[in-house]
PDB file of N, CA and C in Angstrom:
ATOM      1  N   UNK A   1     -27.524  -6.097  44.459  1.00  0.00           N
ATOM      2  CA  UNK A   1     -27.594  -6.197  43.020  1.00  0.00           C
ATOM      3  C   UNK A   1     -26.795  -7.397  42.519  1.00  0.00           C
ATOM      4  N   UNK A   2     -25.662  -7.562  43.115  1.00  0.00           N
ATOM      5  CA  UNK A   2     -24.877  -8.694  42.455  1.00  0.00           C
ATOM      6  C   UNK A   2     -25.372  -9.737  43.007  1.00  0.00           C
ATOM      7  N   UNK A   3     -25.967  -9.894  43.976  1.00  0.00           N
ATOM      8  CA  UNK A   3     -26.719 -11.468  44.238  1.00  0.00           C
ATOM      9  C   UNK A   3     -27.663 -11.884  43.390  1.00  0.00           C
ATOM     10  N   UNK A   4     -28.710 -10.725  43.047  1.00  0.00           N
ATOM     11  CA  UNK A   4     -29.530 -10.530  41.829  1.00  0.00           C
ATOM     12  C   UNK A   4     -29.144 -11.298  40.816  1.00  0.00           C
ATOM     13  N   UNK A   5     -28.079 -10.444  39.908  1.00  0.00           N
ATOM     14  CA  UNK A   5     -27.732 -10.967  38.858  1.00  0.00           C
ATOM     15  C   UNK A   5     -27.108 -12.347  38.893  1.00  0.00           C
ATOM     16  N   UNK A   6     -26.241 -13.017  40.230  1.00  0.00           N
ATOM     17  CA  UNK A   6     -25.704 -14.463  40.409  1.00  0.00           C
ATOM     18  C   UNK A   6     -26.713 -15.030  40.125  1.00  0.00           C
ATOM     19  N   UNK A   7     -28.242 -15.271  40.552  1.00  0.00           N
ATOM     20  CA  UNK A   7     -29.347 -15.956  40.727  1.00  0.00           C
ATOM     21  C   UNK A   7     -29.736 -15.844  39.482  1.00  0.00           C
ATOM     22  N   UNK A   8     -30.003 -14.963  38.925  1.00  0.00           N
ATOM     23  CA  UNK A   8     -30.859 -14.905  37.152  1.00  0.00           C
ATOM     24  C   UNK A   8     -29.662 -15.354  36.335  1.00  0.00           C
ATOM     25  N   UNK A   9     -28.550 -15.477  36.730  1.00  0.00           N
ATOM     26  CA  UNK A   9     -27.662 -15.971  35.645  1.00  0.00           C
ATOM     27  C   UNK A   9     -27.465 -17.525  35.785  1.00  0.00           C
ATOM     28  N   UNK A  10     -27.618 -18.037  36.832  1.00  0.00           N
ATOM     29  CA  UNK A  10     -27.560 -19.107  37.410  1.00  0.00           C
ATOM     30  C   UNK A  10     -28.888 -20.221  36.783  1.00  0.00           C
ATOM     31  N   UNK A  11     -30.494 -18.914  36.787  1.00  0.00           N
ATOM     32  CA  UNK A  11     -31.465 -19.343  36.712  1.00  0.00           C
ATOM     33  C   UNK A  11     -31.206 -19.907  35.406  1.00  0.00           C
ATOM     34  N   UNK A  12     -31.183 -18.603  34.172  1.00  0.00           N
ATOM     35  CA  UNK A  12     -31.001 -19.258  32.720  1.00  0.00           C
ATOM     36  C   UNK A  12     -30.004 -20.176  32.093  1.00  0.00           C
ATOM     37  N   UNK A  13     -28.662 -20.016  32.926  1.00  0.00           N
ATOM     38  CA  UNK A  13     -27.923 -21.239  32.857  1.00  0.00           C
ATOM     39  C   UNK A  13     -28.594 -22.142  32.895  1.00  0.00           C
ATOM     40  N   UNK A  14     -29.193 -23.043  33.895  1.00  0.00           N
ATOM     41  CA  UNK A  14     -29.787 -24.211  34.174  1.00  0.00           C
ATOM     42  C   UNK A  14     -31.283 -24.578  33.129  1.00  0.00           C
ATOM     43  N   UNK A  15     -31.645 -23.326  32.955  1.00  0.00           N
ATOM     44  CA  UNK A  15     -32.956 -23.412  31.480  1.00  0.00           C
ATOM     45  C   UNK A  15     -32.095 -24.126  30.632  1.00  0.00           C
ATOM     46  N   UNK A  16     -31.169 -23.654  29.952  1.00  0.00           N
ATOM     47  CA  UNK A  16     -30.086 -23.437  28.560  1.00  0.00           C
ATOM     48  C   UNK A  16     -30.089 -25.181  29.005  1.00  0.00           C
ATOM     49  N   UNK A  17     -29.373 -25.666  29.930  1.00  0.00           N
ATOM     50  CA  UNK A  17     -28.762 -27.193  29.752  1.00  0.00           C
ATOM     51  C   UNK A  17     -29.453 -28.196  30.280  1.00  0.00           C
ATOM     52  N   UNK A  18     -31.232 -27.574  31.008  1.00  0.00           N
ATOM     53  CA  UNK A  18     -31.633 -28.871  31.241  1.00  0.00           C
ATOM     54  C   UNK A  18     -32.955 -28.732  31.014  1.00  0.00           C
ATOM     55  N   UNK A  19     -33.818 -27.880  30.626  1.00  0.00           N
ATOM     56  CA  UNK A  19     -34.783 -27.486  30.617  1.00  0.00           C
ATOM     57  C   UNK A  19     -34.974 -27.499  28.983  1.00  0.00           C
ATOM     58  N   UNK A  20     -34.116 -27.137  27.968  1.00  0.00           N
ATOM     59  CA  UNK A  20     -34.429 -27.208  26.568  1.00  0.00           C
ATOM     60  C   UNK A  20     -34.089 -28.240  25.836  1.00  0.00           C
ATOM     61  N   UNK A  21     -34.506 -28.422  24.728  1.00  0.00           N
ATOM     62  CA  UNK A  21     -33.857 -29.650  24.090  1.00  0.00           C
ATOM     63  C   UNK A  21     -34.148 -29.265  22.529  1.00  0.00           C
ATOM     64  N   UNK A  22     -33.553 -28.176  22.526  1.00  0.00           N
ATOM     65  CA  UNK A  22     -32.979 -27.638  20.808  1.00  0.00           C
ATOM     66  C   UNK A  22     -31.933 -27.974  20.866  1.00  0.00           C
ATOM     67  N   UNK A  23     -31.546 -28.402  19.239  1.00  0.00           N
ATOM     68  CA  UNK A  23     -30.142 -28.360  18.481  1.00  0.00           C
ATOM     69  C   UNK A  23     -30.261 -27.368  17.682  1.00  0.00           C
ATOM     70  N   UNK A  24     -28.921 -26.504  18.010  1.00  0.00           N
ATOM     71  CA  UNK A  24     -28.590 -25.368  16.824  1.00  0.00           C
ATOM     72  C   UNK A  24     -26.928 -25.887  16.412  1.00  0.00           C
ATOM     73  N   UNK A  25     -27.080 -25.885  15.575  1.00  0.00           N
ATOM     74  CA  UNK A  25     -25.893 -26.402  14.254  1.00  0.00           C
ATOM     75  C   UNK A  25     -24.301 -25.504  14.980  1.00  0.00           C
ATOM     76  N   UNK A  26     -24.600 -24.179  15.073  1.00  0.00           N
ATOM     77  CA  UNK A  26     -23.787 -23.004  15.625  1.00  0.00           C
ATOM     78  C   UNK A  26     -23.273 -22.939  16.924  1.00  0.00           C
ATOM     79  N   UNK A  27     -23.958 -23.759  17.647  1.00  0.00           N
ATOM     80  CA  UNK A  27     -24.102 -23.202  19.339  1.00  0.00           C
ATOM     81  C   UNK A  27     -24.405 -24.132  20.188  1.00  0.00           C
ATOM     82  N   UNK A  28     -23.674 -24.945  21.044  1.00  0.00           N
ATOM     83  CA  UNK A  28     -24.004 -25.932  21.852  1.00  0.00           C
ATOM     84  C   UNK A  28     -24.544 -25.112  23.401  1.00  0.00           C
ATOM     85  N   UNK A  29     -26.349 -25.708  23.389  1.00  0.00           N
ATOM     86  CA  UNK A  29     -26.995 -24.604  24.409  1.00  0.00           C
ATOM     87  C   UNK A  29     -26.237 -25.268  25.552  1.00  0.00           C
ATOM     88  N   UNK A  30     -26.282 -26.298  25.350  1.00  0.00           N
ATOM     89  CA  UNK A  30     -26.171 -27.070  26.902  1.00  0.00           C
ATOM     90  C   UNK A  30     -24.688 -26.586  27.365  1.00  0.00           C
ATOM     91  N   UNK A  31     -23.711 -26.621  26.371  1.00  0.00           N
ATOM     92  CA  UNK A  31     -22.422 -25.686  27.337  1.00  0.00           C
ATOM     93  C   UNK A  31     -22.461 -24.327  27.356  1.00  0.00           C
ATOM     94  N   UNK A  32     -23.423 -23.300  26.791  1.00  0.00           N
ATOM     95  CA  UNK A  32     -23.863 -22.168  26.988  1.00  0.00           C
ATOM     96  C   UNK A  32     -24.433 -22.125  28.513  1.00  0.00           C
ATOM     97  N   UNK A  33     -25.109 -23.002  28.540  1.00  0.00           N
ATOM     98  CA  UNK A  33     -25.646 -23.270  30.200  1.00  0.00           C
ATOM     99  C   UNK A  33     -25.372 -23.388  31.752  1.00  0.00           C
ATOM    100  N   UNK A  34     -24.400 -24.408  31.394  1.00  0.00           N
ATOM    101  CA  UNK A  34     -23.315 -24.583  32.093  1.00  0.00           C
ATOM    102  C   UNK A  34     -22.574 -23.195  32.117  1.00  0.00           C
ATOM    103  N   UNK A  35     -21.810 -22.783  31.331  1.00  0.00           N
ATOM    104  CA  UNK A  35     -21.183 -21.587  31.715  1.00  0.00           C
ATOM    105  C   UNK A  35     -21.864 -20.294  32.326  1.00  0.00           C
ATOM    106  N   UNK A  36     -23.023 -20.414  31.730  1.00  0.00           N
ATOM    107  CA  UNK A  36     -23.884 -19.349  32.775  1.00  0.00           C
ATOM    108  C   UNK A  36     -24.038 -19.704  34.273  1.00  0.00           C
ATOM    109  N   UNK A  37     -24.364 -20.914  34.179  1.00  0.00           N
ATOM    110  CA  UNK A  37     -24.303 -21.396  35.667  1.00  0.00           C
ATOM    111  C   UNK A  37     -23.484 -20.936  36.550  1.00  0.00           C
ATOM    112  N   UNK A  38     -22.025 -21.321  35.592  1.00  0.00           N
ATOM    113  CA  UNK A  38     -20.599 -21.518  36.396  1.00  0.00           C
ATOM    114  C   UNK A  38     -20.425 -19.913  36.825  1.00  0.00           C
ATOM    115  N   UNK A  39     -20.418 -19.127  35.810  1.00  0.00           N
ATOM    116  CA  UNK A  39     -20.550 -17.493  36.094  1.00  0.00           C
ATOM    117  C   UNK A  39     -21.669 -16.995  36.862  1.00  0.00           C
ATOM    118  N   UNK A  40     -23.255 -17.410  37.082  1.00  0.00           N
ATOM    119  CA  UNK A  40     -23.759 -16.713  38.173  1.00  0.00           C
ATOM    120  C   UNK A  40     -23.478 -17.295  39.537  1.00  0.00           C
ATOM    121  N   UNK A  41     -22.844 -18.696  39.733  1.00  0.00           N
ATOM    122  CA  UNK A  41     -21.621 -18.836  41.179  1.00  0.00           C
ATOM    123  C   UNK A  41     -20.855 -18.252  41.396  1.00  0.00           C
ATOM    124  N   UNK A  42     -20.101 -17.372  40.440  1.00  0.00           N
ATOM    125  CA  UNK A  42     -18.735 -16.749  41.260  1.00  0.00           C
ATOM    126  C   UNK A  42     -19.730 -15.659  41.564  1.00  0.00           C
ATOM    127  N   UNK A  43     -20.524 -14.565  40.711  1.00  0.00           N
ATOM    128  CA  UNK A  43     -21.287 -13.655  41.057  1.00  0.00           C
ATOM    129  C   UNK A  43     -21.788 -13.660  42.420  1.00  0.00           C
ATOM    130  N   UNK A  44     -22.369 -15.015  42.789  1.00  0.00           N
ATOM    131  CA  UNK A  44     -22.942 -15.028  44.135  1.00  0.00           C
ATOM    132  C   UNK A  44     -21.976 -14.794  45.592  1.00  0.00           C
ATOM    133  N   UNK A  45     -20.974 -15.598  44.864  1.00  0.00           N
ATOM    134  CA  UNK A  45     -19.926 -16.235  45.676  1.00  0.00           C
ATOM    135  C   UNK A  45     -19.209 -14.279  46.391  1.00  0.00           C
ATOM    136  N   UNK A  46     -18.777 -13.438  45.098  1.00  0.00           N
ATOM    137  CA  UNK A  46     -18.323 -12.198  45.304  1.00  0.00           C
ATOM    138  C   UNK A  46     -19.488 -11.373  45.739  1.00  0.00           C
ATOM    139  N   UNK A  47     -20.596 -11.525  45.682  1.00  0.00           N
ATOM    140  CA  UNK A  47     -21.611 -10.666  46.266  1.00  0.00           C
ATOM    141  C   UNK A  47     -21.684 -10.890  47.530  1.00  0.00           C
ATOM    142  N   UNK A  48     -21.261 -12.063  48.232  1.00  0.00           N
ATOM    143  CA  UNK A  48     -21.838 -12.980  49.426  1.00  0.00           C
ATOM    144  C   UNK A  48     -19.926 -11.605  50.254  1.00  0.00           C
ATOM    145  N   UNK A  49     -19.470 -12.244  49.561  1.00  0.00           N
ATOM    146  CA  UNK A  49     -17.740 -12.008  50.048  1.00  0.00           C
ATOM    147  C   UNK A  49     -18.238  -9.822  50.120  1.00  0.00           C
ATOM    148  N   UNK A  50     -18.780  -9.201  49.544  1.00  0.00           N
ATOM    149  CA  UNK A  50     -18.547  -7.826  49.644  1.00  0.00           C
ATOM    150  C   UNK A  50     -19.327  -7.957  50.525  1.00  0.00           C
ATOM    151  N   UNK A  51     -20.563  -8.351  50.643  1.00  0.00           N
ATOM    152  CA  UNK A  51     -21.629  -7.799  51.748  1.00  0.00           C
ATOM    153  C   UNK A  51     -21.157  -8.146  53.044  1.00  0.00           C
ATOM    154  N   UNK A  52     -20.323  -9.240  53.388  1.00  0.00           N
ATOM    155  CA  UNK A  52     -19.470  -9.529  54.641  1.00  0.00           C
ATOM    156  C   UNK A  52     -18.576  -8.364  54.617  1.00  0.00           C
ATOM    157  N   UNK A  53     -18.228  -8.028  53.888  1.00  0.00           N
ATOM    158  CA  UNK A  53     -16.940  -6.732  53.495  1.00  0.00           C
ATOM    159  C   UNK A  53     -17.709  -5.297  54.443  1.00  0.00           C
ATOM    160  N   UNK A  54     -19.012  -4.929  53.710  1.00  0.00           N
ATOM    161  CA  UNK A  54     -19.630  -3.737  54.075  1.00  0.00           C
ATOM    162  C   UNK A  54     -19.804  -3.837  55.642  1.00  0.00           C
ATOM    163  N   UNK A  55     -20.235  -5.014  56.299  1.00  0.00           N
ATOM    164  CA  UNK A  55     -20.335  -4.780  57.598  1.00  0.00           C
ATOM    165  C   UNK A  55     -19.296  -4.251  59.075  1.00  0.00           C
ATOM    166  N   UNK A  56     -18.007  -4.319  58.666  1.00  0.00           N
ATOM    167  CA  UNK A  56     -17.182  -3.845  58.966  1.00  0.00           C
ATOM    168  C   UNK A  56     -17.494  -2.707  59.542  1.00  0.00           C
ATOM    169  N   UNK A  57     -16.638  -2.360  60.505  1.00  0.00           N
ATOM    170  CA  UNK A  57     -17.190  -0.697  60.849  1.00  0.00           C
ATOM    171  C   UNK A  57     -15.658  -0.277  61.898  1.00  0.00           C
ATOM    172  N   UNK A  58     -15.377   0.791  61.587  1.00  0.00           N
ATOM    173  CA  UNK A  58     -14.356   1.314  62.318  1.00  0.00           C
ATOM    174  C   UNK A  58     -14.252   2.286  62.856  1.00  0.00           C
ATOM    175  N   UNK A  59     -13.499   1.915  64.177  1.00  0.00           N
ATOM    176  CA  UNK A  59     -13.851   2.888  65.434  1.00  0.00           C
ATOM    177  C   UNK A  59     -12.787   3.678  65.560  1.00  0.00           C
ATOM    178  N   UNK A  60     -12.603   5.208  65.875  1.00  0.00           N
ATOM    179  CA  UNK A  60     -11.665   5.957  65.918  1.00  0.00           C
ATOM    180  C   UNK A  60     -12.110   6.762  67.414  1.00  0.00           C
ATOM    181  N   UNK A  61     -11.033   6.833  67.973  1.00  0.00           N
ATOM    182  CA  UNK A  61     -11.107   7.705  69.152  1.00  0.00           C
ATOM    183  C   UNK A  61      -9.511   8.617  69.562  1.00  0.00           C
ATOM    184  N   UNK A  62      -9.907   9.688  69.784  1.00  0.00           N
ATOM    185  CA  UNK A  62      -9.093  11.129  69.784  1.00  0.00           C
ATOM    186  C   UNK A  62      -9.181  11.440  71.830  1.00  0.00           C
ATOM    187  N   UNK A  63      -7.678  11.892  71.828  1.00  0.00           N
ATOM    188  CA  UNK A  63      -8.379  12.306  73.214  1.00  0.00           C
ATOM    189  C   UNK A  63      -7.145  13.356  73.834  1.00  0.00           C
ATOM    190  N   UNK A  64      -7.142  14.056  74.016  1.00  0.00           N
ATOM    191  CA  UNK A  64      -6.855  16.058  73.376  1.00  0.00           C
ATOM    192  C   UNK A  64      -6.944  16.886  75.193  1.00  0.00           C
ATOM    193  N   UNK A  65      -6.337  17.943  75.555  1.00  0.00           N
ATOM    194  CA  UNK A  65      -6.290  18.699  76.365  1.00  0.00           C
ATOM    195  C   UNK A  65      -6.935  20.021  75.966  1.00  0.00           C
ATOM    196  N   UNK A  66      -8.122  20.488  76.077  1.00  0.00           N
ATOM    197  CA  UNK A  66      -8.274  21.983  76.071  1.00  0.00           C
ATOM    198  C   UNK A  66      -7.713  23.167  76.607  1.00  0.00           C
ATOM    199  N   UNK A  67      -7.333  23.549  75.804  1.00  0.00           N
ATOM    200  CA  UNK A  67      -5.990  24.879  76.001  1.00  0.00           C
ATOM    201  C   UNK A  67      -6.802  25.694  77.190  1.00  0.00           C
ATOM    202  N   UNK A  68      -7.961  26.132  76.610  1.00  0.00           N
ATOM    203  CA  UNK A  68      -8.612  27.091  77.775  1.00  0.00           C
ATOM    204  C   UNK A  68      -8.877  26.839  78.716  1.00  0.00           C
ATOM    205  N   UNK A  69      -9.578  24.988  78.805  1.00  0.00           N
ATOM    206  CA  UNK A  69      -9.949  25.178  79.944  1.00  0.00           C
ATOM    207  C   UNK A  69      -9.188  24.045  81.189  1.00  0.00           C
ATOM    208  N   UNK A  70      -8.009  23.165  80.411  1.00  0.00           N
ATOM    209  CA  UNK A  70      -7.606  22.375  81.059  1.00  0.00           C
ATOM    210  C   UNK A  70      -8.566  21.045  80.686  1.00  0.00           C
ATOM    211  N   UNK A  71      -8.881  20.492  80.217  1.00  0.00           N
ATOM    212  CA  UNK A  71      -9.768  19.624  80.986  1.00  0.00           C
ATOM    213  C   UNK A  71      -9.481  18.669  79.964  1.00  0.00           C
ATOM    214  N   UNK A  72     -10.022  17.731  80.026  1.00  0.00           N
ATOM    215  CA  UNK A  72      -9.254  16.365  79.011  1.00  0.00           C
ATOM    216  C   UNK A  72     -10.529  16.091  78.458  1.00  0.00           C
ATOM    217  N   UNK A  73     -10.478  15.859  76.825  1.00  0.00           N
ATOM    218  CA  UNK A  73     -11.401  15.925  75.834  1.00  0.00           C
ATOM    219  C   UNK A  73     -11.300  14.642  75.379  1.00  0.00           C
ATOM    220  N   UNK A  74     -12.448  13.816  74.905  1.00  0.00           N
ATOM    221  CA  UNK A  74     -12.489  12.279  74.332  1.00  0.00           C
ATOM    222  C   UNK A  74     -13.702  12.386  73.293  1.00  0.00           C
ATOM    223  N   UNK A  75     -13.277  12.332  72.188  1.00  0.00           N
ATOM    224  CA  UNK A  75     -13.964  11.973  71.296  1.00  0.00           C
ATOM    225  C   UNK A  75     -14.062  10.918  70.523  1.00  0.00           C
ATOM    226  N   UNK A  76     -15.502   9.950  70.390  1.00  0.00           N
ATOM    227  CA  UNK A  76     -15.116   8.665  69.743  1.00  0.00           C
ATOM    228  C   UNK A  76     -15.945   8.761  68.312  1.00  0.00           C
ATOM    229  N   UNK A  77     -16.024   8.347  67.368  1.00  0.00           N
ATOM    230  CA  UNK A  77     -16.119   8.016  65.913  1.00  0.00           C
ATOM    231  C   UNK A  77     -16.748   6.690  65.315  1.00  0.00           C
ATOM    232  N   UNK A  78     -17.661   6.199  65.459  1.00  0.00           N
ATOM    233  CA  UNK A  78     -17.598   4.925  64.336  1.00  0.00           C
ATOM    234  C   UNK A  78     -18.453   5.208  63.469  1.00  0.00           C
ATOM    235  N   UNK A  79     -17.742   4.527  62.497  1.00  0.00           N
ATOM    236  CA  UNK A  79     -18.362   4.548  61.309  1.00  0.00           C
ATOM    237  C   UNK A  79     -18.525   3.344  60.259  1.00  0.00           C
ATOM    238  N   UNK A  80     -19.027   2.929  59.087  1.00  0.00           N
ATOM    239  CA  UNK A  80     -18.773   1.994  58.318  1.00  0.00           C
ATOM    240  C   UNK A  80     -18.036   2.538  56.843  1.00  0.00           C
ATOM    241  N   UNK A  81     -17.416   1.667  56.222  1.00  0.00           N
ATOM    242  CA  UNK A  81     -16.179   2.127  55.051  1.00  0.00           C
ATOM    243  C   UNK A  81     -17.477   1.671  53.923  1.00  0.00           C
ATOM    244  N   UNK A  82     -17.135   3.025  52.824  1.00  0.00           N
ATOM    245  CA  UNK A  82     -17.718   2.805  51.810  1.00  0.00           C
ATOM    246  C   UNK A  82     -17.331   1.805  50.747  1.00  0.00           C
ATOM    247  N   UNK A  83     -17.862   0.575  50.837  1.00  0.00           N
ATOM    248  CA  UNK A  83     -17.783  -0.274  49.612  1.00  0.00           C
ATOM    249  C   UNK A  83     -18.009  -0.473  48.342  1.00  0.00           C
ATOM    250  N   UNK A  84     -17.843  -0.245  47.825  1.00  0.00           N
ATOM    251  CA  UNK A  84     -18.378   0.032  45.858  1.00  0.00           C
ATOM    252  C   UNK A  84     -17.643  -1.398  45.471  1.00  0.00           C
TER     253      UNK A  84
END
């Protein structure tokens, strides 16, 4: 989702400052543009940085004596960490 939104923010940035050529009295598009730009880069930039984040995965291993029967128990675990 956040790569999504880096790219469409990125997209209309670049409409806003090079693609139009209105003057509004109120509102300079072309640095409206630019700043969209500049904001759907970090978007990309932190979407790029979590999804390296999610791949991570961590391994846990346990390894235990059974009371009853003697015998030596190994249990291993991996998993990946929930990223939000």
């Amino acid at each position: 989702m956040s790569l999504g939104l880096g790219i469409i923010l990125f997209a209309i940035g670049a409409v806003l400052a090079f693609a139009l050529n209105i003057t509004v009295d109120w509102i300079n598009l072309q640095m409206v543009g630019y700043i969209l730009m500049a904001a759907g880069a970090v978007v990309i930039v932190l979407g790029i940085i979590l999804i390296a984040r999610r791949r991570r995965t961590v391994t846990t291993s346990h390894s235990a004596v059974d009371p009853a029967t003697g015998e030596r128990v190994r249990r291993d675990e991996t998993s990946a960490p929930d990223v939000y």
